[in-house]
Structure formats: structure tokens, C-alpha cells
PDB file of N, CA and C in Angstrom:
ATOM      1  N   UNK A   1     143.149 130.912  27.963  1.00  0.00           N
ATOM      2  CA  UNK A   1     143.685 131.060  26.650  1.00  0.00           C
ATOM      3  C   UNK A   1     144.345 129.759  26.203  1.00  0.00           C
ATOM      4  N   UNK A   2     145.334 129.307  27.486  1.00  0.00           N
ATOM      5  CA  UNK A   2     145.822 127.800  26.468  1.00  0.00           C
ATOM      6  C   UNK A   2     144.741 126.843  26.400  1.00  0.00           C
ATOM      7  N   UNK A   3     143.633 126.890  27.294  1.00  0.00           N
ATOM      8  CA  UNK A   3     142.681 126.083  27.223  1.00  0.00           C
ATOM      9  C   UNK A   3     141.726 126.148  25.484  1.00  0.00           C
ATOM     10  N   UNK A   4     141.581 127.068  25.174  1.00  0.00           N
ATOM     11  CA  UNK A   4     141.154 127.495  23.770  1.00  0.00           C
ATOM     12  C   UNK A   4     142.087 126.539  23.081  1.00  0.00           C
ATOM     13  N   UNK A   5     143.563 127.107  22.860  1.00  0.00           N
ATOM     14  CA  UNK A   5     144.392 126.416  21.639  1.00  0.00           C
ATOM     15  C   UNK A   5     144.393 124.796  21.594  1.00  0.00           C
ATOM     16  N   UNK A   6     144.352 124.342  23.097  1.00  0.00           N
ATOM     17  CA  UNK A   6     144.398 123.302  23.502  1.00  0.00           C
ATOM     18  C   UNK A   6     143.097 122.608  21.888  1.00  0.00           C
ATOM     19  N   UNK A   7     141.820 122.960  22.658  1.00  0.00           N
ATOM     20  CA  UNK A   7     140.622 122.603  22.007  1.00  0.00           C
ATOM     21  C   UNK A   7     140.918 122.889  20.452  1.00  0.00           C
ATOM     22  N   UNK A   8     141.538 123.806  19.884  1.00  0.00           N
ATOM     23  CA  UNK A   8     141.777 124.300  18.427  1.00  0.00           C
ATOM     24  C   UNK A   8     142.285 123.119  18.084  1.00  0.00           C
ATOM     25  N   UNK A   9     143.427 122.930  18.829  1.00  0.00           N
ATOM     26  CA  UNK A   9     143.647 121.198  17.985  1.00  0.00           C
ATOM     27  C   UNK A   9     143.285 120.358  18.056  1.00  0.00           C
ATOM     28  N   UNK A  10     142.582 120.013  19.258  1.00  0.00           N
ATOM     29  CA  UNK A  10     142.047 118.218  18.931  1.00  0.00           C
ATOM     30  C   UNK A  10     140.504 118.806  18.352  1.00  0.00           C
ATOM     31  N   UNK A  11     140.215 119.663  17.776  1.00  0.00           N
ATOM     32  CA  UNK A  11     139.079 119.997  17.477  1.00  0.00           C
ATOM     33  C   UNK A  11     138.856 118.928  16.467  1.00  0.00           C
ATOM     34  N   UNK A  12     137.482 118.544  16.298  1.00  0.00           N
ATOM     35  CA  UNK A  12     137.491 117.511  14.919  1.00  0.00           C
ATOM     36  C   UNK A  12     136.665 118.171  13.176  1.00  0.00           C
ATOM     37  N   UNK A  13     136.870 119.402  13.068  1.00  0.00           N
ATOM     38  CA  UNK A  13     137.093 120.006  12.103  1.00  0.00           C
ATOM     39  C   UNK A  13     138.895 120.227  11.519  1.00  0.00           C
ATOM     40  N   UNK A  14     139.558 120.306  12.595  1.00  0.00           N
ATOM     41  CA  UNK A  14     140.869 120.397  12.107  1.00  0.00           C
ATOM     42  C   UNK A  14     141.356 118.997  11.665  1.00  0.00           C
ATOM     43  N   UNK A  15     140.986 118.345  12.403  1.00  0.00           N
ATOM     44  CA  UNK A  15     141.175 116.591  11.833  1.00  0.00           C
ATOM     45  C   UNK A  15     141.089 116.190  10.388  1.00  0.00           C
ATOM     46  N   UNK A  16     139.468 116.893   9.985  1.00  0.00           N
ATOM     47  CA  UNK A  16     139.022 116.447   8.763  1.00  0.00           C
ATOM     48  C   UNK A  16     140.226 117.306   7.675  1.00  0.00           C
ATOM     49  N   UNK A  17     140.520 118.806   8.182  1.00  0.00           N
ATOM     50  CA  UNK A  17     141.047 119.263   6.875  1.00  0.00           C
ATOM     51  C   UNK A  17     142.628 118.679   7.519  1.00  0.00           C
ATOM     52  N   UNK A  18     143.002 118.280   8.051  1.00  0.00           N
ATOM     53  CA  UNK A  18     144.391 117.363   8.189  1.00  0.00           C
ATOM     54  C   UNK A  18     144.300 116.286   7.261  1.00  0.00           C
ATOM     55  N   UNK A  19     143.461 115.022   6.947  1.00  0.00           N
ATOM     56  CA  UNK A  19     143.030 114.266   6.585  1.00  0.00           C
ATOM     57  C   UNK A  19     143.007 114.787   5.102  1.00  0.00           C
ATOM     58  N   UNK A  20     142.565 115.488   5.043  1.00  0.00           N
ATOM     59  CA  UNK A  20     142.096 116.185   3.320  1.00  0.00           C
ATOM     60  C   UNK A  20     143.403 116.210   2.790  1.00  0.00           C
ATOM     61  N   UNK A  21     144.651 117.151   3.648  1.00  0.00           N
ATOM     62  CA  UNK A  21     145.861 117.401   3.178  1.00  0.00           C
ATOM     63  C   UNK A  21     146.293 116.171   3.323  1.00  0.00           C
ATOM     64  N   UNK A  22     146.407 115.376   3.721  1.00  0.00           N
ATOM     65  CA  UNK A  22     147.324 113.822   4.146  1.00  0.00           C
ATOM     66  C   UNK A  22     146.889 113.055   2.765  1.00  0.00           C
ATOM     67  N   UNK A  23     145.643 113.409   2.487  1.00  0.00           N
ATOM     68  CA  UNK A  23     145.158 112.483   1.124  1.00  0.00           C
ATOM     69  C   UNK A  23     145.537 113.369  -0.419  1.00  0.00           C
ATOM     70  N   UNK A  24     145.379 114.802  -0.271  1.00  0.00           N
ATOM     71  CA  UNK A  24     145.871 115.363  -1.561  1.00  0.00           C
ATOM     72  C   UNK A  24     147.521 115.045  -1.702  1.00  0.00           C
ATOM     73  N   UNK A  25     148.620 115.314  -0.232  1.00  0.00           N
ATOM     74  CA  UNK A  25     149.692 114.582  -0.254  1.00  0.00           C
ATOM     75  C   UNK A  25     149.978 113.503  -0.774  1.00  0.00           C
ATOM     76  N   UNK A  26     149.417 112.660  -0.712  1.00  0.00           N
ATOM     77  CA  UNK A  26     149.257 111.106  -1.009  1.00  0.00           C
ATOM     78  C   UNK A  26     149.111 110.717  -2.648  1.00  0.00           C
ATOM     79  N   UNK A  27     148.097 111.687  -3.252  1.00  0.00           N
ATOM     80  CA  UNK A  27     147.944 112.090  -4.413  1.00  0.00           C
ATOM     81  C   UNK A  27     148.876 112.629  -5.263  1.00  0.00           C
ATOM     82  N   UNK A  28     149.412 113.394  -4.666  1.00  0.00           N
ATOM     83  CA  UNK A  28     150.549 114.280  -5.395  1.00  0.00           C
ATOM     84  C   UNK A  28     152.011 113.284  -5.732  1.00  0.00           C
ATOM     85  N   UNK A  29     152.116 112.739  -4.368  1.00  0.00           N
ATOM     86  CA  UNK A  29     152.862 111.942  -4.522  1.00  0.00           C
ATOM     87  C   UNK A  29     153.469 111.012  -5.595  1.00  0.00           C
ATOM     88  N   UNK A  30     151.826 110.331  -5.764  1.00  0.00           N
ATOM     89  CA  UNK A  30     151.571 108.814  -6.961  1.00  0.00           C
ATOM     90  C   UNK A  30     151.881 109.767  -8.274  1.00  0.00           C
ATOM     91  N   UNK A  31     151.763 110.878  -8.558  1.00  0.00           N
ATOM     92  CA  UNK A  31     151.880 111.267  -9.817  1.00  0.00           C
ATOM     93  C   UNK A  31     152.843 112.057  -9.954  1.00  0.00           C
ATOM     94  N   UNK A  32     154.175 111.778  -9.140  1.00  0.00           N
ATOM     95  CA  UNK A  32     154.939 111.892  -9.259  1.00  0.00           C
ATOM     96  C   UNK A  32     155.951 111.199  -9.311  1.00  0.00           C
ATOM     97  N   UNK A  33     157.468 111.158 -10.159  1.00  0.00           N
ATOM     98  CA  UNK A  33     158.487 109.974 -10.028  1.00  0.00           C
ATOM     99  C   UNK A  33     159.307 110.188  -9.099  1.00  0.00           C
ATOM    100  N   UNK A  34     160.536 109.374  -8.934  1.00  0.00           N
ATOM    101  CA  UNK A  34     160.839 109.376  -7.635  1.00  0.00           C
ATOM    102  C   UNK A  34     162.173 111.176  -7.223  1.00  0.00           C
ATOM    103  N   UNK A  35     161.710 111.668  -8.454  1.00  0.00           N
ATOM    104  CA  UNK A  35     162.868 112.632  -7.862  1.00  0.00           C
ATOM    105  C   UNK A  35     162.012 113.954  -7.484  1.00  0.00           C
ATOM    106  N   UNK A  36     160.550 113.560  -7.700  1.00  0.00           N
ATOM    107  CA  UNK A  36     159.971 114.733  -6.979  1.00  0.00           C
ATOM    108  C   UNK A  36     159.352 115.707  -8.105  1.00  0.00           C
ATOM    109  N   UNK A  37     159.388 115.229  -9.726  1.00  0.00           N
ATOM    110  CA  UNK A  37     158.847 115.591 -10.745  1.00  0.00           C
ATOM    111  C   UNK A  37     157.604 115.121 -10.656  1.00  0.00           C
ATOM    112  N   UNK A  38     157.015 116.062 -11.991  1.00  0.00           N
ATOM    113  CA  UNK A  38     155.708 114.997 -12.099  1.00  0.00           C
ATOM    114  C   UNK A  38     155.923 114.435 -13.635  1.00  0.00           C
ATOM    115  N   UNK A  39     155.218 113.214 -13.408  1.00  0.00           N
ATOM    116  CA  UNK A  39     155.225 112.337 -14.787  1.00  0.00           C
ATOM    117  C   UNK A  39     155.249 113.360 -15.697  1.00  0.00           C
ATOM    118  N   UNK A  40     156.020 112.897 -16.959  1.00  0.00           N
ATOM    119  CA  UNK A  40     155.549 113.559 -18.275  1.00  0.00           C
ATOM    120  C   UNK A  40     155.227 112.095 -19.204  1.00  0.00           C
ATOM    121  N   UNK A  41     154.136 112.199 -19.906  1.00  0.00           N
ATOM    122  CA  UNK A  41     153.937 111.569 -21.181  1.00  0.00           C
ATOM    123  C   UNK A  41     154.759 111.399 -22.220  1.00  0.00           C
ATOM    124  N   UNK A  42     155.573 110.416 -22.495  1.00  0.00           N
ATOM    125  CA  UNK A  42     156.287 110.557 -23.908  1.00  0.00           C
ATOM    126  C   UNK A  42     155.998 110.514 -25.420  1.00  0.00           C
ATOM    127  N   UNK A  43     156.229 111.439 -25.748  1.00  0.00           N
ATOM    128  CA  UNK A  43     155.473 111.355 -27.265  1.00  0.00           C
ATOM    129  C   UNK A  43     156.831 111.355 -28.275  1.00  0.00           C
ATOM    130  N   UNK A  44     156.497 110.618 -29.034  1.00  0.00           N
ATOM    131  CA  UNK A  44     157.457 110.656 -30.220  1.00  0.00           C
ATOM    132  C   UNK A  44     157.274 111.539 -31.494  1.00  0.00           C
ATOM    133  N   UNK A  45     158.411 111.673 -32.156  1.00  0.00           N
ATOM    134  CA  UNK A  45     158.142 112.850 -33.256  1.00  0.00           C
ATOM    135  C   UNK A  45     157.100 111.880 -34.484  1.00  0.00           C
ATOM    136  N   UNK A  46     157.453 110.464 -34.200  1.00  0.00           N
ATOM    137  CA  UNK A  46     156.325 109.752 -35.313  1.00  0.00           C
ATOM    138  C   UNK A  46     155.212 109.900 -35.032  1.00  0.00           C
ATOM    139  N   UNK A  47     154.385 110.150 -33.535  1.00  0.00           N
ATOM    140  CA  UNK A  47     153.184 109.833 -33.147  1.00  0.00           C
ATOM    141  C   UNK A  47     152.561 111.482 -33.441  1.00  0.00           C
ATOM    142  N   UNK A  48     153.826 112.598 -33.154  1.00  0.00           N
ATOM    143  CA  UNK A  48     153.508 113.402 -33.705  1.00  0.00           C
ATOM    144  C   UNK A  48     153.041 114.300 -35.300  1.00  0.00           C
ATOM    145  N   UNK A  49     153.975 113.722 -36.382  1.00  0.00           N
ATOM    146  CA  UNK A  49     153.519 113.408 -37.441  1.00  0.00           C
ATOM    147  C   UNK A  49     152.308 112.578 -37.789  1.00  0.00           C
ATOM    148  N   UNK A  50     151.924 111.464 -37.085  1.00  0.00           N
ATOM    149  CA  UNK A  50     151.023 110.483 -37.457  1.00  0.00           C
ATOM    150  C   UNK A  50     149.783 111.940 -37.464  1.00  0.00           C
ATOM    151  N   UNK A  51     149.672 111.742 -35.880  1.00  0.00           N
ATOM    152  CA  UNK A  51     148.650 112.787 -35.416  1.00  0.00           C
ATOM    153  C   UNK A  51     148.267 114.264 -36.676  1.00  0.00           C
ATOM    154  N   UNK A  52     149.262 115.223 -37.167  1.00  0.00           N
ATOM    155  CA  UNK A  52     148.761 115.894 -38.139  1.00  0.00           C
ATOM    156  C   UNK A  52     148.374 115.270 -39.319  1.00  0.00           C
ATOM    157  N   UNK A  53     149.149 114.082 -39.963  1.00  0.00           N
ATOM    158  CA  UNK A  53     148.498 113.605 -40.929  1.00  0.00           C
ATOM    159  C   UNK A  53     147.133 113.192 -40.961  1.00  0.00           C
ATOM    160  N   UNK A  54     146.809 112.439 -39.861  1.00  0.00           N
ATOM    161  CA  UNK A  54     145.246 112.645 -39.711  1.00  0.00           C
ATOM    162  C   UNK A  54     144.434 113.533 -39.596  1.00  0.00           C
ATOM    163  N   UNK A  55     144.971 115.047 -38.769  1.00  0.00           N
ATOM    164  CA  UNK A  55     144.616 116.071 -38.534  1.00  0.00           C
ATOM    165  C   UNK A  55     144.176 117.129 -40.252  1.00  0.00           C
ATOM    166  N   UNK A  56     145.233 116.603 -40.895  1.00  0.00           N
ATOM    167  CA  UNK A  56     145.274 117.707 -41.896  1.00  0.00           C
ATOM    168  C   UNK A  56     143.840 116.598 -43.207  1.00  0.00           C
ATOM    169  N   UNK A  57     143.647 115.457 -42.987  1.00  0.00           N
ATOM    170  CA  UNK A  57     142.575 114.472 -43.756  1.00  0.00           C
ATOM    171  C   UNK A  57     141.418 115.027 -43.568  1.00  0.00           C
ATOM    172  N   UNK A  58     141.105 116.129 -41.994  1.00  0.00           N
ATOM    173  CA  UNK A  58     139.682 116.148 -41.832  1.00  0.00           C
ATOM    174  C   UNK A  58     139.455 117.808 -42.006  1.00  0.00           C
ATOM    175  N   UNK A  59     140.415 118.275 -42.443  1.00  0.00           N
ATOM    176  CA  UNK A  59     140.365 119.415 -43.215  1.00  0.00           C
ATOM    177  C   UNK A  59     139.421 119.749 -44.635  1.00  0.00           C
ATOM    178  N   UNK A  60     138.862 120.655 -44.414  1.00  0.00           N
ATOM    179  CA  UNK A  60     137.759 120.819 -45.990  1.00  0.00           C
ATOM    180  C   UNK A  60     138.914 121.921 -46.582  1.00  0.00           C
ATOM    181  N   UNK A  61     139.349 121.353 -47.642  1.00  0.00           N
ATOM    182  CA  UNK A  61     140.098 122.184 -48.230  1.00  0.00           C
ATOM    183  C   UNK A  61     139.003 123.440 -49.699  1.00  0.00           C
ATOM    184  N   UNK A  62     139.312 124.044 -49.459  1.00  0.00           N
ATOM    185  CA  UNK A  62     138.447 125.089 -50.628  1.00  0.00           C
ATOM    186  C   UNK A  62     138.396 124.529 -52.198  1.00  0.00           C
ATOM    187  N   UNK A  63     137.445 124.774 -52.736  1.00  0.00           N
ATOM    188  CA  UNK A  63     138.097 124.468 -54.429  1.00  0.00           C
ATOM    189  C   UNK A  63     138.912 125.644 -54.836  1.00  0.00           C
ATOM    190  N   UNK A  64     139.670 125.405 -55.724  1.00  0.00           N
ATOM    191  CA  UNK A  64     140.038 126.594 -56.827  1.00  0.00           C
ATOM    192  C   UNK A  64     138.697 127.574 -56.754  1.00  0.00           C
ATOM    193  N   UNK A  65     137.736 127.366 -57.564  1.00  0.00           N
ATOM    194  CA  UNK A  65     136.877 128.125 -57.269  1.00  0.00           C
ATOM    195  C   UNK A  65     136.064 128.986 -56.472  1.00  0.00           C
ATOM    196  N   UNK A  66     136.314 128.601 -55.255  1.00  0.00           N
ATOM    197  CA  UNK A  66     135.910 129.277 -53.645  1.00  0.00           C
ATOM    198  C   UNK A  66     136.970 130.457 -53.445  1.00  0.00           C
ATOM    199  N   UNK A  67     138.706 130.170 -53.660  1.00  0.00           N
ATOM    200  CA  UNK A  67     139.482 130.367 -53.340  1.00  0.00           C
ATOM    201  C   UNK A  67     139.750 131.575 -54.263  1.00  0.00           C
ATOM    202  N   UNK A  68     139.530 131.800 -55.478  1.00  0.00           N
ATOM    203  CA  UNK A  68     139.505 132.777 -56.818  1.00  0.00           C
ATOM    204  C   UNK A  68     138.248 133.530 -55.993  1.00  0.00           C
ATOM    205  N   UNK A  69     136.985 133.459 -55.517  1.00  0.00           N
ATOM    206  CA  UNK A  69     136.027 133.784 -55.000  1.00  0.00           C
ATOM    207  C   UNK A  69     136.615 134.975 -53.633  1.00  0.00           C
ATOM    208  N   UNK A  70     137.100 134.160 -53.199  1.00  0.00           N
ATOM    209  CA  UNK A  70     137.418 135.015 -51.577  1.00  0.00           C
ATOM    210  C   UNK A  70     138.373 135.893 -52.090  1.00  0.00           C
ATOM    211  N   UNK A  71     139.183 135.367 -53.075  1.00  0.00           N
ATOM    212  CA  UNK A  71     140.251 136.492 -52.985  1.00  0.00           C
ATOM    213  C   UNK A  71     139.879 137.852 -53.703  1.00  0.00           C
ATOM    214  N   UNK A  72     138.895 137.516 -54.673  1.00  0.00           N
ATOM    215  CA  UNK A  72     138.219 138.999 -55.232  1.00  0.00           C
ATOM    216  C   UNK A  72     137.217 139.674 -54.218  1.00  0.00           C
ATOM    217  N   UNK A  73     136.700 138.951 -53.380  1.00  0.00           N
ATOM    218  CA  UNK A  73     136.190 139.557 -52.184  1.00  0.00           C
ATOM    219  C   UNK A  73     137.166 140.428 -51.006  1.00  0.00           C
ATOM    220  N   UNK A  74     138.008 139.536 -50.972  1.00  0.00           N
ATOM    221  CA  UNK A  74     138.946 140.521 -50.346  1.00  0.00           C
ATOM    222  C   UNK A  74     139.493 142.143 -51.252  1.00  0.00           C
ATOM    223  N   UNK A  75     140.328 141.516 -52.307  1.00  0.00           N
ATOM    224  CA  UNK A  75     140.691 142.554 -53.130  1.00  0.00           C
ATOM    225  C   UNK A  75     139.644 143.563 -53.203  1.00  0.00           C
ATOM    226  N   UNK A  76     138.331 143.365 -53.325  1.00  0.00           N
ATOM    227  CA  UNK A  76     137.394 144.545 -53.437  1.00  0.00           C
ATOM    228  C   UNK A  76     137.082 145.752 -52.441  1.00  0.00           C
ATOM    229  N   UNK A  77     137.302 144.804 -50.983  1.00  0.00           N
ATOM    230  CA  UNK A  77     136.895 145.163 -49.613  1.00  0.00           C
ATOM    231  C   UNK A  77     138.182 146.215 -49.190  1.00  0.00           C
ATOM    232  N   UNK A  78     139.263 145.722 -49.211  1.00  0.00           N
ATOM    233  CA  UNK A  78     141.034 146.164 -49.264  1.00  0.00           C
ATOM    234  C   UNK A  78     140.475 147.850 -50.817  1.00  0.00           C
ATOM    235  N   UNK A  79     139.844 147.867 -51.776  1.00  0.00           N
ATOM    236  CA  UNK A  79     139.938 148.741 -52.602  1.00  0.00           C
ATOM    237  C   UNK A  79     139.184 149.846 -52.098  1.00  0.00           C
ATOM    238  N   UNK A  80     137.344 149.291 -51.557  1.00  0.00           N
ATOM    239  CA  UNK A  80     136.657 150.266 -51.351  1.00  0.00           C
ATOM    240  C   UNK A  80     137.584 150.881 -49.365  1.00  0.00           C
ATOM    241  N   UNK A  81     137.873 150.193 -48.886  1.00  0.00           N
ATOM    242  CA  UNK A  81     138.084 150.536 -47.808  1.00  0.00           C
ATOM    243  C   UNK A  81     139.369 151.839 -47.786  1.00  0.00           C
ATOM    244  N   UNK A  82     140.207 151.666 -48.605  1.00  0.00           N
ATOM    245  CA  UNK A  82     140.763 152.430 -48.867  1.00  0.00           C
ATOM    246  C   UNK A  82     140.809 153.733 -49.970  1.00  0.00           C
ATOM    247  N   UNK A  83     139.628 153.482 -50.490  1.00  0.00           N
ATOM    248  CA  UNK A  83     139.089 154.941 -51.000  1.00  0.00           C
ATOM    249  C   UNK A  83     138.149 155.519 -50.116  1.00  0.00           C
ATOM    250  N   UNK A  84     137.923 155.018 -48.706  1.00  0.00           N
ATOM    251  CA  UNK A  84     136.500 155.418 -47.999  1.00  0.00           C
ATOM    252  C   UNK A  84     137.722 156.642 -47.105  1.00  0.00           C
ATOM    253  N   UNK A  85     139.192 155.454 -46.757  1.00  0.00           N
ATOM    254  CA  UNK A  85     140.243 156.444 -46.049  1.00  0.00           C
ATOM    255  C   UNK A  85     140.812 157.228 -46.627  1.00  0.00           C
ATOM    256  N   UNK A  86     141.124 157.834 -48.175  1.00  0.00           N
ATOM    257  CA  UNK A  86     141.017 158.704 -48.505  1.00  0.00           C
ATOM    258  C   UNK A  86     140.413 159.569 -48.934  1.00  0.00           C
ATOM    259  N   UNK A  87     138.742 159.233 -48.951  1.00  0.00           N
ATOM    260  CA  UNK A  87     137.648 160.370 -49.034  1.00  0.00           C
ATOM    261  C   UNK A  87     137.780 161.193 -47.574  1.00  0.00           C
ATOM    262  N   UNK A  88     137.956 160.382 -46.639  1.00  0.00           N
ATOM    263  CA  UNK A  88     137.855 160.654 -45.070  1.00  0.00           C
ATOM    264  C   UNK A  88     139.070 161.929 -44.962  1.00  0.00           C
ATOM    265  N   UNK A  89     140.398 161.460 -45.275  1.00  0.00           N
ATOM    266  CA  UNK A  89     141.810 162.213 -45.286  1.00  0.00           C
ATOM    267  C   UNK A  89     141.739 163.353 -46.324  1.00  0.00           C
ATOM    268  N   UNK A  90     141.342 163.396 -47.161  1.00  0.00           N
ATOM    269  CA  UNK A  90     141.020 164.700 -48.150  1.00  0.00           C
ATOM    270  C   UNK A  90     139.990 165.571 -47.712  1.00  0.00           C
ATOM    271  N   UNK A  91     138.829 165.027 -47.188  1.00  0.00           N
ATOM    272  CA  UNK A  91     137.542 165.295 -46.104  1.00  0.00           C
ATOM    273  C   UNK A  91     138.547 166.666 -45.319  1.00  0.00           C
ATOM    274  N   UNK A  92     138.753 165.756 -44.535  1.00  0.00           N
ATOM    275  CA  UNK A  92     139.386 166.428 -43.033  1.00  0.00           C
ATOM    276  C   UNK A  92     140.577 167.657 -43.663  1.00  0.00           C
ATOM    277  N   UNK A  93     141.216 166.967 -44.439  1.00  0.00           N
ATOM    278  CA  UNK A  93     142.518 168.225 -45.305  1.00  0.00           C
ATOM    279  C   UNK A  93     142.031 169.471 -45.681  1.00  0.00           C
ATOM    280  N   UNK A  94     140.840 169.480 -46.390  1.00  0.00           N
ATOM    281  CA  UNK A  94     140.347 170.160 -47.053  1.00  0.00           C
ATOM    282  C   UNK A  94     139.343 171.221 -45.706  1.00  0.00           C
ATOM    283  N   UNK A  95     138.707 170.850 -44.816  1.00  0.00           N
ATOM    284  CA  UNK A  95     138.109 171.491 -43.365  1.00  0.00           C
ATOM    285  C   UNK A  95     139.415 172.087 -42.910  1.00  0.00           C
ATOM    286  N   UNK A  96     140.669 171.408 -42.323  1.00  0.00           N
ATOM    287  CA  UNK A  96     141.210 171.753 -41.922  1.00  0.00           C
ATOM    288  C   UNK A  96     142.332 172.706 -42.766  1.00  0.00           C
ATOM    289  N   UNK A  97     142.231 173.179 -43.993  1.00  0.00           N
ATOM    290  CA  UNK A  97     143.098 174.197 -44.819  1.00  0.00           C
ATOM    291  C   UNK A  97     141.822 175.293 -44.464  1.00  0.00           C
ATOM    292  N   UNK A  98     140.552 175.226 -44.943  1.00  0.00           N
ATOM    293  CA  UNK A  98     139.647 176.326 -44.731  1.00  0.00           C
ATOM    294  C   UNK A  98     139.920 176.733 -43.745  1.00  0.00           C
ATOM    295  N   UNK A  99     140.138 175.932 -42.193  1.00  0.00           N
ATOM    296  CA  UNK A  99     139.436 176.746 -41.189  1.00  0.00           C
ATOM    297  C   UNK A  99     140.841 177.441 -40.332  1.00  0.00           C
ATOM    298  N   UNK A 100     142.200 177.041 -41.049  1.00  0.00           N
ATOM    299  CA  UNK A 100     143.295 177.638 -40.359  1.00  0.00           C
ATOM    300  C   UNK A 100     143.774 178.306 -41.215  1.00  0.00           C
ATOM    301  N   UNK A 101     143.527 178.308 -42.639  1.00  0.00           N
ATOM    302  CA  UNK A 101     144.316 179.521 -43.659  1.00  0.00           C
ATOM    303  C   UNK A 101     143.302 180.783 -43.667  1.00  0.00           C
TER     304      UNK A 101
END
């Protein structure tokens, strides 16, 4: 039996994943500062502004006309949908007065 454990460690599969951890260690390390954080990127509130102002340039804004468009599409959809839920609720009112009175 100690002869087994013996071999478990100098085995040279355990080497390689020793090696693996010694190098992701090593890794972890560099991208970290010295108190054991990891780097953060500094961004400023200007670079942040800059950034939407460009962001908001590649925006397709609607015309007036698109926008008058969608909204009567909506308004219509919002009208029939809610006469479909009260055909449905008067539906059911009206079954359910017959079949319990």
C-alpha cells in the first residue's frame, strides 16, 4: 500500500497537472496588484460620456412620421385586444349565469 502512494506521487501525470497549477498560479498572479486584487481598468466619467455620445450618433432615430405610424398601430392593437377581453368576459358571464342560476 505505501508502495502505491509512494508511485502516486512521483507519478509523471501528477507532475504535469502540478505544472499546469504552478503556471495558472503564475498567471493569476501577473493580473493581479500587489494586495492580492485583480486589476481594474480606469474609466473616467468623460470617456464615459464620450462613449454614449458616439453611441447615441449611430442610432436611426424614427421620423415624425414612422413614430405617428407606430403609435396608431399600437393604439389600435391596445383597442381591438381589449374588446376581444371583453367579448371573452361577457362570453364566460353570460355561460356561467345560465348554467348556475
Amino acid at each position: 500500500m505505501a508502495k502505491d502512494v509512494n508511485l502516486e506521487k512521483n507519478s509523471p501525470e501528477l507532475e504535469k497537472s502540478d505544472t499546469k497549477s504552478e503556471a495558472k498560479s503564475k498567471s493569476d498572479k501577473s493580473s493581479k496588484d500587489k494586495g492580492g486584487k485583480p486589476k481594474k481598468k480606469k474609466k473616467g466619467i468623460v470617456k464615459y460620456f464620450k462613449d454614449a455620445k458616439s453611441e447615441f450618433k449611430k442610432v436611426v432615430w424614427p421620423t415624425p412620421k414612422e413614430t405617428t405610424r407606430n403609435t396608431i398601430v399600437v393604439l389600435v392593437m391596445c383597442l381591438v385586444s381589449a374588446l376581444a377581453i371583453f367579448g371573452l368576459d361577457s362570453l364566460f358571464g353570460l355561460l356561467n349565469k345560465l348554467a348556475f342560476h
